[in-house]
PDB file of N, CA and C in Angstrom:
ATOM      1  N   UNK A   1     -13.771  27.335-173.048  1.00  0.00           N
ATOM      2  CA  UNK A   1     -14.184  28.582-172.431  1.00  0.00           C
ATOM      3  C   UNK A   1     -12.960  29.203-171.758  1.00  0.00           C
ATOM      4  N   UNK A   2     -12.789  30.356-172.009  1.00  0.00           N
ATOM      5  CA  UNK A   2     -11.991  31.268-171.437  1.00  0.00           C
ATOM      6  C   UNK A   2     -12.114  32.054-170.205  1.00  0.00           C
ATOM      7  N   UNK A   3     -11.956  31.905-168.697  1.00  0.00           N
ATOM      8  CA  UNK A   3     -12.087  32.635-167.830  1.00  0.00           C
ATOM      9  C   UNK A   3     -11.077  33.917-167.511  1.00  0.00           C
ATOM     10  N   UNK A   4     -11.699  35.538-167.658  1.00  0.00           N
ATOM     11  CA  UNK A   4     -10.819  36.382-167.772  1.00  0.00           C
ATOM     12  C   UNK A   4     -10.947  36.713-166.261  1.00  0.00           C
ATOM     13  N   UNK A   5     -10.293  37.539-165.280  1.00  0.00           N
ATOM     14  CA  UNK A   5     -10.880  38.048-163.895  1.00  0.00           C
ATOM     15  C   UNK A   5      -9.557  39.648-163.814  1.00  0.00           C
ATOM     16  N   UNK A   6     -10.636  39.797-162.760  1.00  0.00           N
ATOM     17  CA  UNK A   6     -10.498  41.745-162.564  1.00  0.00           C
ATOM     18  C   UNK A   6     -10.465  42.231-161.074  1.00  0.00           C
ATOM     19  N   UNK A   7      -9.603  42.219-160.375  1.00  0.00           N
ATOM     20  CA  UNK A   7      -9.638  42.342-158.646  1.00  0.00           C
ATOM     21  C   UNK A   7      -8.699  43.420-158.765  1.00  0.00           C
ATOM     22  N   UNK A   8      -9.175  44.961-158.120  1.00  0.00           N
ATOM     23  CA  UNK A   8      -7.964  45.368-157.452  1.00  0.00           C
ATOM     24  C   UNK A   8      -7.259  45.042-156.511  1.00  0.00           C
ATOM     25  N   UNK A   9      -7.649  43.820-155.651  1.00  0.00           N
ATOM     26  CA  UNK A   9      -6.846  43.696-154.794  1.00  0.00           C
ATOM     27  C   UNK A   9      -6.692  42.684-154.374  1.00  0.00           C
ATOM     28  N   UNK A  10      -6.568  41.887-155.893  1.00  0.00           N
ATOM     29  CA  UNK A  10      -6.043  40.439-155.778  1.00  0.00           C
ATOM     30  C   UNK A  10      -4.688  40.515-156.862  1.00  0.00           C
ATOM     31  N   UNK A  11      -3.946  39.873-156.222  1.00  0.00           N
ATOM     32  CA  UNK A  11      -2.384  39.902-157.172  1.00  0.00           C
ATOM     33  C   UNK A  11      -2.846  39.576-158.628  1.00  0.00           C
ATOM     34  N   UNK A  12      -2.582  40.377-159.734  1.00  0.00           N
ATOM     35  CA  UNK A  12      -2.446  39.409-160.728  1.00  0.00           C
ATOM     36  C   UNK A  12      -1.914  37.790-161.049  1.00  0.00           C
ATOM     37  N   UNK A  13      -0.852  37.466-160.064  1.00  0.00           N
ATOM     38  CA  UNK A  13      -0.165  36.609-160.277  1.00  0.00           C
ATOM     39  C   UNK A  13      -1.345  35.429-159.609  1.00  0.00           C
ATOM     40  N   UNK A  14      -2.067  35.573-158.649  1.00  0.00           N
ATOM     41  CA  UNK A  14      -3.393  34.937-158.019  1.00  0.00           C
ATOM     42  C   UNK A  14      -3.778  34.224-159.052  1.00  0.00           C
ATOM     43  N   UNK A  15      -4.209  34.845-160.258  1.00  0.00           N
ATOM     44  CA  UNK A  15      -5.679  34.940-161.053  1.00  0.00           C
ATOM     45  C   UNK A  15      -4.733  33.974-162.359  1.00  0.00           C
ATOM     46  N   UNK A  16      -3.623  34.179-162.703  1.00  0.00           N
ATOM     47  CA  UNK A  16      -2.519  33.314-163.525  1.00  0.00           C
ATOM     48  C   UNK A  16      -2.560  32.166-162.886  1.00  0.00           C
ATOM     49  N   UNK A  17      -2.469  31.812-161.624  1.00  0.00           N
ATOM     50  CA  UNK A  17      -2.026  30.348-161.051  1.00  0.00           C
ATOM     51  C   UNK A  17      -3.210  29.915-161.359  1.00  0.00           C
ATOM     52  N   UNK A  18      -4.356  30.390-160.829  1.00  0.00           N
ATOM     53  CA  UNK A  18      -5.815  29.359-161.379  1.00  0.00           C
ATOM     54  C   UNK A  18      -6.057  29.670-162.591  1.00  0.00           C
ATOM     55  N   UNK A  19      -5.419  30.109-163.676  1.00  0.00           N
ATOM     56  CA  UNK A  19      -5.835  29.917-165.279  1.00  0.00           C
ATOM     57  C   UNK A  19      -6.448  30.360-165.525  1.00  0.00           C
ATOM     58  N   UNK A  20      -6.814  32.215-164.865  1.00  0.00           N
ATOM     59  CA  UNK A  20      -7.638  33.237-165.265  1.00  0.00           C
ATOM     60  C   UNK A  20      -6.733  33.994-165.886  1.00  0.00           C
ATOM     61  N   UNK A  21      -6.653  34.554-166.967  1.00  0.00           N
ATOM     62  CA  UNK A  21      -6.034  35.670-167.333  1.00  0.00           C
ATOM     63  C   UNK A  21      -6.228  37.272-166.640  1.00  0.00           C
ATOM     64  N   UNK A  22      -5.089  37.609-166.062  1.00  0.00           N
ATOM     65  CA  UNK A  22      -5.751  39.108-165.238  1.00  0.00           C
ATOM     66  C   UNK A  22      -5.985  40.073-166.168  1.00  0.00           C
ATOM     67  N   UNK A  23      -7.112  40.819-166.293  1.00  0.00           N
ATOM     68  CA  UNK A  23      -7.167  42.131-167.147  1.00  0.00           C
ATOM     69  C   UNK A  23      -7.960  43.341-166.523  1.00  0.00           C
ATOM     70  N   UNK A  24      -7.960  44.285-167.312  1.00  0.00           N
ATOM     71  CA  UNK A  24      -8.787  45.695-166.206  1.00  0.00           C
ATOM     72  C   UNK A  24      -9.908  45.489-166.910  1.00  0.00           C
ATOM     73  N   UNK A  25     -10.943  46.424-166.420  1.00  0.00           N
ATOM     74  CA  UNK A  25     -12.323  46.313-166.620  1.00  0.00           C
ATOM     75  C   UNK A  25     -12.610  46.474-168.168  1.00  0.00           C
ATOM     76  N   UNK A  26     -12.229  47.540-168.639  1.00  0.00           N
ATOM     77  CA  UNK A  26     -12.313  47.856-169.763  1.00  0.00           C
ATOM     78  C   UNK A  26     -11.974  46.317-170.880  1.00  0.00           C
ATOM     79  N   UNK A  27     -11.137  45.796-170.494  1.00  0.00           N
ATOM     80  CA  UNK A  27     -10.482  44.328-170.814  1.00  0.00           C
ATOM     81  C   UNK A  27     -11.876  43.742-171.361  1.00  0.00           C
ATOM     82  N   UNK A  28     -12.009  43.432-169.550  1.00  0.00           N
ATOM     83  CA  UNK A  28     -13.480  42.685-169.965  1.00  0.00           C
ATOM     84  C   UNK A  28     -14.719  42.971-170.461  1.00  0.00           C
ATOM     85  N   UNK A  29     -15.036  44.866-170.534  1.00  0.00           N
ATOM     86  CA  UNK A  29     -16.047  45.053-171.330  1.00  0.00           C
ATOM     87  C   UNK A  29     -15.860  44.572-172.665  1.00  0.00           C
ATOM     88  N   UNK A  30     -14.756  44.728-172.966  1.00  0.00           N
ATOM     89  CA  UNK A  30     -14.779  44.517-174.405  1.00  0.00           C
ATOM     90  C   UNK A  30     -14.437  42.743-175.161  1.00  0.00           C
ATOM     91  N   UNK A  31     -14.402  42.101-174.454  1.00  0.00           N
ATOM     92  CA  UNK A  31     -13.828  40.906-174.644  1.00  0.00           C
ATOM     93  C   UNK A  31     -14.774  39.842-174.479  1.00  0.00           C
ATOM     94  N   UNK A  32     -15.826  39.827-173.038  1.00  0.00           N
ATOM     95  CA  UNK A  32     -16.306  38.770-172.729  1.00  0.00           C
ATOM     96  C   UNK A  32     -18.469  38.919-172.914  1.00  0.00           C
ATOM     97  N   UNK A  33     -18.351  37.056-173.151  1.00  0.00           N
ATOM     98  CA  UNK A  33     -20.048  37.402-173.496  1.00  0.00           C
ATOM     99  C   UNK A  33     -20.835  37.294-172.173  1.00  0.00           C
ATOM    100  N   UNK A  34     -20.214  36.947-171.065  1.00  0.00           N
ATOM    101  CA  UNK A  34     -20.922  36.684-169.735  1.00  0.00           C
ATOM    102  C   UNK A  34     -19.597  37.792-168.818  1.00  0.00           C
ATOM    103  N   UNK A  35     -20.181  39.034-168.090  1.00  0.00           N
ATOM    104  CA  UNK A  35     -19.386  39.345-166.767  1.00  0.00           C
ATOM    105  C   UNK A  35     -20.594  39.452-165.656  1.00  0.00           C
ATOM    106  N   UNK A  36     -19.599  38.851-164.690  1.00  0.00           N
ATOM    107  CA  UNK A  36     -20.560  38.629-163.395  1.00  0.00           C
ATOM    108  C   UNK A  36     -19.885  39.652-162.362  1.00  0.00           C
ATOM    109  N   UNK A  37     -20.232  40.417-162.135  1.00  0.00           N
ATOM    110  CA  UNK A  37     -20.001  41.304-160.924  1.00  0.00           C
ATOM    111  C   UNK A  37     -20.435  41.072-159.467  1.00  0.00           C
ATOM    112  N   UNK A  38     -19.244  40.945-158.698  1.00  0.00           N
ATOM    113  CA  UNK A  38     -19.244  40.271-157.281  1.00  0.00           C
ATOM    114  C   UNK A  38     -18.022  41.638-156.488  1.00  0.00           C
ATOM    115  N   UNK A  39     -18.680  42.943-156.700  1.00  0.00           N
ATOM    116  CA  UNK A  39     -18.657  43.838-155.397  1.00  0.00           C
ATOM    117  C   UNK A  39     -19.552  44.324-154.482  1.00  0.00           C
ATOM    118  N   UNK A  40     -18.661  45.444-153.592  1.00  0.00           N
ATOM    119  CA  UNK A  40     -19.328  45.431-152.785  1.00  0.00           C
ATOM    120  C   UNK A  40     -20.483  46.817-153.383  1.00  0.00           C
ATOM    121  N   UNK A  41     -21.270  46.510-152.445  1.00  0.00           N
ATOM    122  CA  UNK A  41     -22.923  47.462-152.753  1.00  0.00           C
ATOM    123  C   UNK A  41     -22.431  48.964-152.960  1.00  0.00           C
ATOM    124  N   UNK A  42     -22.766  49.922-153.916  1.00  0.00           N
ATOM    125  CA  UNK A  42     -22.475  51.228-153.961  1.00  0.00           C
ATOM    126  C   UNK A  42     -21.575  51.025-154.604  1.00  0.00           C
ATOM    127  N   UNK A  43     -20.522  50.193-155.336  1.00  0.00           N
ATOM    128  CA  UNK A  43     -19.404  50.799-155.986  1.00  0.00           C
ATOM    129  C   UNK A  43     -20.185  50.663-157.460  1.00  0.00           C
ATOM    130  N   UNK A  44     -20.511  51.377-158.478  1.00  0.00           N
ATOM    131  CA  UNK A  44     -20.706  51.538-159.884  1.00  0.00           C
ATOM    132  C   UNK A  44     -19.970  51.557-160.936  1.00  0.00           C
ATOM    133  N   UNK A  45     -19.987  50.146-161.475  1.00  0.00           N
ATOM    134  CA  UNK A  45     -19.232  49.881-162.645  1.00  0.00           C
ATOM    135  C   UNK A  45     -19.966  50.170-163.963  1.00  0.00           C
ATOM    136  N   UNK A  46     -20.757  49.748-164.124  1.00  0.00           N
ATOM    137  CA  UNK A  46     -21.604  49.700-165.289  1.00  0.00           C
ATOM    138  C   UNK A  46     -21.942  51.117-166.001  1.00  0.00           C
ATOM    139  N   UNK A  47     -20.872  52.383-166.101  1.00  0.00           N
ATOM    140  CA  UNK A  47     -20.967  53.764-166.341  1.00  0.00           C
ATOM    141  C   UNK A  47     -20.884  53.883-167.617  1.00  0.00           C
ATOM    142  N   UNK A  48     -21.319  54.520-168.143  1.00  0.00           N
ATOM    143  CA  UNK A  48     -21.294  55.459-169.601  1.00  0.00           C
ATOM    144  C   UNK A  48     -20.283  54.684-170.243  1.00  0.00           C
ATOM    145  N   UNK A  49     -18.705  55.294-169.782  1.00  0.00           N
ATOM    146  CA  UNK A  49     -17.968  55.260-170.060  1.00  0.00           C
ATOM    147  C   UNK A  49     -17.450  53.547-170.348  1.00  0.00           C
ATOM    148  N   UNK A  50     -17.623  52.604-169.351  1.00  0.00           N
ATOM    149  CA  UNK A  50     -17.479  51.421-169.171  1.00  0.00           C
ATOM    150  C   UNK A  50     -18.189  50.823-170.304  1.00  0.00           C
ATOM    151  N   UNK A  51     -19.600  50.896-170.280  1.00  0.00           N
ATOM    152  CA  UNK A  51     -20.824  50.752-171.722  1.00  0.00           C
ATOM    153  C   UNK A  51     -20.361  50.745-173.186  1.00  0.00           C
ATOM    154  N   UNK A  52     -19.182  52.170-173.199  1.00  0.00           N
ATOM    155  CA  UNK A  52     -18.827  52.789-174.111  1.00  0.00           C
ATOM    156  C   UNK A  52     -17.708  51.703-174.942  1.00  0.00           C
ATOM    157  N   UNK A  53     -17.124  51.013-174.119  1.00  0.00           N
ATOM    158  CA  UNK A  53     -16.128  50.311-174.512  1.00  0.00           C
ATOM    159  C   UNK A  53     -16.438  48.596-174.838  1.00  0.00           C
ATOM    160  N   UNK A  54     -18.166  48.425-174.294  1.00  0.00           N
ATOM    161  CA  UNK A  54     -17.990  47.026-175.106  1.00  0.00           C
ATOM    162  C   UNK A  54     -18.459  46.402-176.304  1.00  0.00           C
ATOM    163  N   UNK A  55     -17.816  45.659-176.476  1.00  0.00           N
ATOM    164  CA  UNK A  55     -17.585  45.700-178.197  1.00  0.00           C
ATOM    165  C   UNK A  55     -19.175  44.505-178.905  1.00  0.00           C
ATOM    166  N   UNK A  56     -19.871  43.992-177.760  1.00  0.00           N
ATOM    167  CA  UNK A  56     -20.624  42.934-178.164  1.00  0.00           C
ATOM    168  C   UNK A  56     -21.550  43.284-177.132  1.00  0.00           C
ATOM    169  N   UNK A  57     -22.686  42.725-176.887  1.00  0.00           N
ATOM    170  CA  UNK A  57     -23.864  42.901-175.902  1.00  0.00           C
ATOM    171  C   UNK A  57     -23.919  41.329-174.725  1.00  0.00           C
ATOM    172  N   UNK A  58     -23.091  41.549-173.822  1.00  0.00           N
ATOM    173  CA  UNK A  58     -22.807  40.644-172.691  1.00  0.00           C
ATOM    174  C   UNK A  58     -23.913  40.244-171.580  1.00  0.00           C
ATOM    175  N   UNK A  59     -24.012  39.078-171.484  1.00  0.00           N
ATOM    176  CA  UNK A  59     -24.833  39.336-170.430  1.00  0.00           C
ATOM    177  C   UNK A  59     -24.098  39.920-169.223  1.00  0.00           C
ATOM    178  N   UNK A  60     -24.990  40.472-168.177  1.00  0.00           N
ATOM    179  CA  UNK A  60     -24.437  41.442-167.515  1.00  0.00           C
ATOM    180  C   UNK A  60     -25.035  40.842-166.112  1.00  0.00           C
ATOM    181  N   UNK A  61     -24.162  40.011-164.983  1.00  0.00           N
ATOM    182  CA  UNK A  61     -25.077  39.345-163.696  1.00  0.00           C
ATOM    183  C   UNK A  61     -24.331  39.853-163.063  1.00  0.00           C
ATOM    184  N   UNK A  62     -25.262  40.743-162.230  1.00  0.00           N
ATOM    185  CA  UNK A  62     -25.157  41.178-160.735  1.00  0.00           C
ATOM    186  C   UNK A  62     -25.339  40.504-159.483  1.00  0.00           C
ATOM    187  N   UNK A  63     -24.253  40.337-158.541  1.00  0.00           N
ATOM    188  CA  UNK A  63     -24.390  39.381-158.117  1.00  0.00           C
ATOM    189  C   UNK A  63     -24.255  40.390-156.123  1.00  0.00           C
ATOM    190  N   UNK A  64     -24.284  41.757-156.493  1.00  0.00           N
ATOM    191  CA  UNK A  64     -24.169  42.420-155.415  1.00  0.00           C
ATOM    192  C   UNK A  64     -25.013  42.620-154.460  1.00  0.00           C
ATOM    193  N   UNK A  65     -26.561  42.468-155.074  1.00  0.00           N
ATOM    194  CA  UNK A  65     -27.404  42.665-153.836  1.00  0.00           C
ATOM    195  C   UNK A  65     -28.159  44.440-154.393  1.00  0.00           C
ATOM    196  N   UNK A  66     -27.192  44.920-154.882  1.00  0.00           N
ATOM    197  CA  UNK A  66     -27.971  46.493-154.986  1.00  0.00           C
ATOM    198  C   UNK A  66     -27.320  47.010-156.722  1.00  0.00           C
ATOM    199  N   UNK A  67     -27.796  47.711-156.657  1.00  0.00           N
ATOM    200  CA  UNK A  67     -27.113  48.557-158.307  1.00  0.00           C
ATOM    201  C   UNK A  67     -25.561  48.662-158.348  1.00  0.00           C
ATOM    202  N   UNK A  68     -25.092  47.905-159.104  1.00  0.00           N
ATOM    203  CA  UNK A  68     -23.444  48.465-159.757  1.00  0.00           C
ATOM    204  C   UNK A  68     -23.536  48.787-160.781  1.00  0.00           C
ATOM    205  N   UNK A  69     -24.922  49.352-161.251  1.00  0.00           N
ATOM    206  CA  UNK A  69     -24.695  50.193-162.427  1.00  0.00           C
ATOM    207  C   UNK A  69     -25.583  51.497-162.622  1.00  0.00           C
ATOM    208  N   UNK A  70     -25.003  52.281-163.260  1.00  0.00           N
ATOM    209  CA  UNK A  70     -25.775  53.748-163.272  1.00  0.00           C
ATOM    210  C   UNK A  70     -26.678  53.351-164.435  1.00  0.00           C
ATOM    211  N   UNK A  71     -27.730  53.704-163.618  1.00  0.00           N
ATOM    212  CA  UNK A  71     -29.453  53.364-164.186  1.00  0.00           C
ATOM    213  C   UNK A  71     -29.553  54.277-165.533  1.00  0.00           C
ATOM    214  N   UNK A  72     -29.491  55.348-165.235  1.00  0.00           N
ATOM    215  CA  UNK A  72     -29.149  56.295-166.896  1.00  0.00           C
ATOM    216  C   UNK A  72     -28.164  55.675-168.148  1.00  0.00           C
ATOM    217  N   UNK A  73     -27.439  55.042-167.859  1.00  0.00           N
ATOM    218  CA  UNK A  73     -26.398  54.912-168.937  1.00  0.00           C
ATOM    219  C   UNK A  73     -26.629  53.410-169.328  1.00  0.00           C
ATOM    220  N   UNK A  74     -26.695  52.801-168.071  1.00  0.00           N
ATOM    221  CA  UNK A  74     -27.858  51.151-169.010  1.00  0.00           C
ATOM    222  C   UNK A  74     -29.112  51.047-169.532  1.00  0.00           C
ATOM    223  N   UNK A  75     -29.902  52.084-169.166  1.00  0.00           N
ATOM    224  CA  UNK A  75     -30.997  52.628-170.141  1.00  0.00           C
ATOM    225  C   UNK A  75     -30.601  53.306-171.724  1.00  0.00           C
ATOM    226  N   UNK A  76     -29.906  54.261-171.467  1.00  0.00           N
ATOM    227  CA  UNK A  76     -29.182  54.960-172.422  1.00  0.00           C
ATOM    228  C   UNK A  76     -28.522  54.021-173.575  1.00  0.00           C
ATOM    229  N   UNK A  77     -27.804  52.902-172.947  1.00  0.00           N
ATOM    230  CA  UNK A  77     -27.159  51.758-173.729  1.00  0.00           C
ATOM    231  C   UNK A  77     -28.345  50.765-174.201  1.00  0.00           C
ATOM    232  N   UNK A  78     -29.384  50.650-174.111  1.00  0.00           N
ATOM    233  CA  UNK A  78     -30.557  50.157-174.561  1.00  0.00           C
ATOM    234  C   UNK A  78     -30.950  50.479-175.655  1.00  0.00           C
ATOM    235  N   UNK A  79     -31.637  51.840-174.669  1.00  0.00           N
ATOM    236  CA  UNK A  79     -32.241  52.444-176.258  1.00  0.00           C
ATOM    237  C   UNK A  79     -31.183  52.603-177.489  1.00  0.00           C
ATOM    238  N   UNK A  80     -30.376  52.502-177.384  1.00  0.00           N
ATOM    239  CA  UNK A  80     -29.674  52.625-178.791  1.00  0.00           C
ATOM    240  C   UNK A  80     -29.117  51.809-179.404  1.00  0.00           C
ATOM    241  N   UNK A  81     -29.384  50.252-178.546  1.00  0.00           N
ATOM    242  CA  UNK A  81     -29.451  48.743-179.291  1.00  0.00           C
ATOM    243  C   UNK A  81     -28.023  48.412-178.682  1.00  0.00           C
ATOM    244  N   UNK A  82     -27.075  48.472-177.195  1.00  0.00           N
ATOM    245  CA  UNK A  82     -26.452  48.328-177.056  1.00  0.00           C
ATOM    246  C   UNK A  82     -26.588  46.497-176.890  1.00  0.00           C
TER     247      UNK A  82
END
């Protein structure tokens, strides 16, 4: 198993020493079959655009407590067999 990770405001070089590969979001839409999202409440990742870029149907665990994703565009990514 491959662990990829995504922090703005953790050094890349952090995420290399423990044997995560650092990449941007888009990275991991498109790459991984499990992303777990661990921000804070109100920030929205899960957009149109983000949707738009992954390449396989991931599970998707929220681990924030409230929505990090725009309710229209993970519906939207449904209905059309995302």
């Amino acid at each position: 198993m491959v662990v990829l990770a995504h922090d703005p405001h953790v050094p890349p070089e952090t995420f290399a020493s423990l044997g995560a590969p650092p990449c941007g979001p888009e990275d991991l839409a498109g790459r991984c079959d499990v992303v777990s999202l661990h921000l804070p409440a109100g920030e929205v990742v899960a957009t149109e655009g983000w949707l738009a870029v992954v390449q396989r149907r991931p599970l998707l665990v929220n681990t924030a407590g409230s929505s990090l994703g725009d309710p229209v565009a993970l519906a939207g990514a449904i209905r059309t067999g995302w």
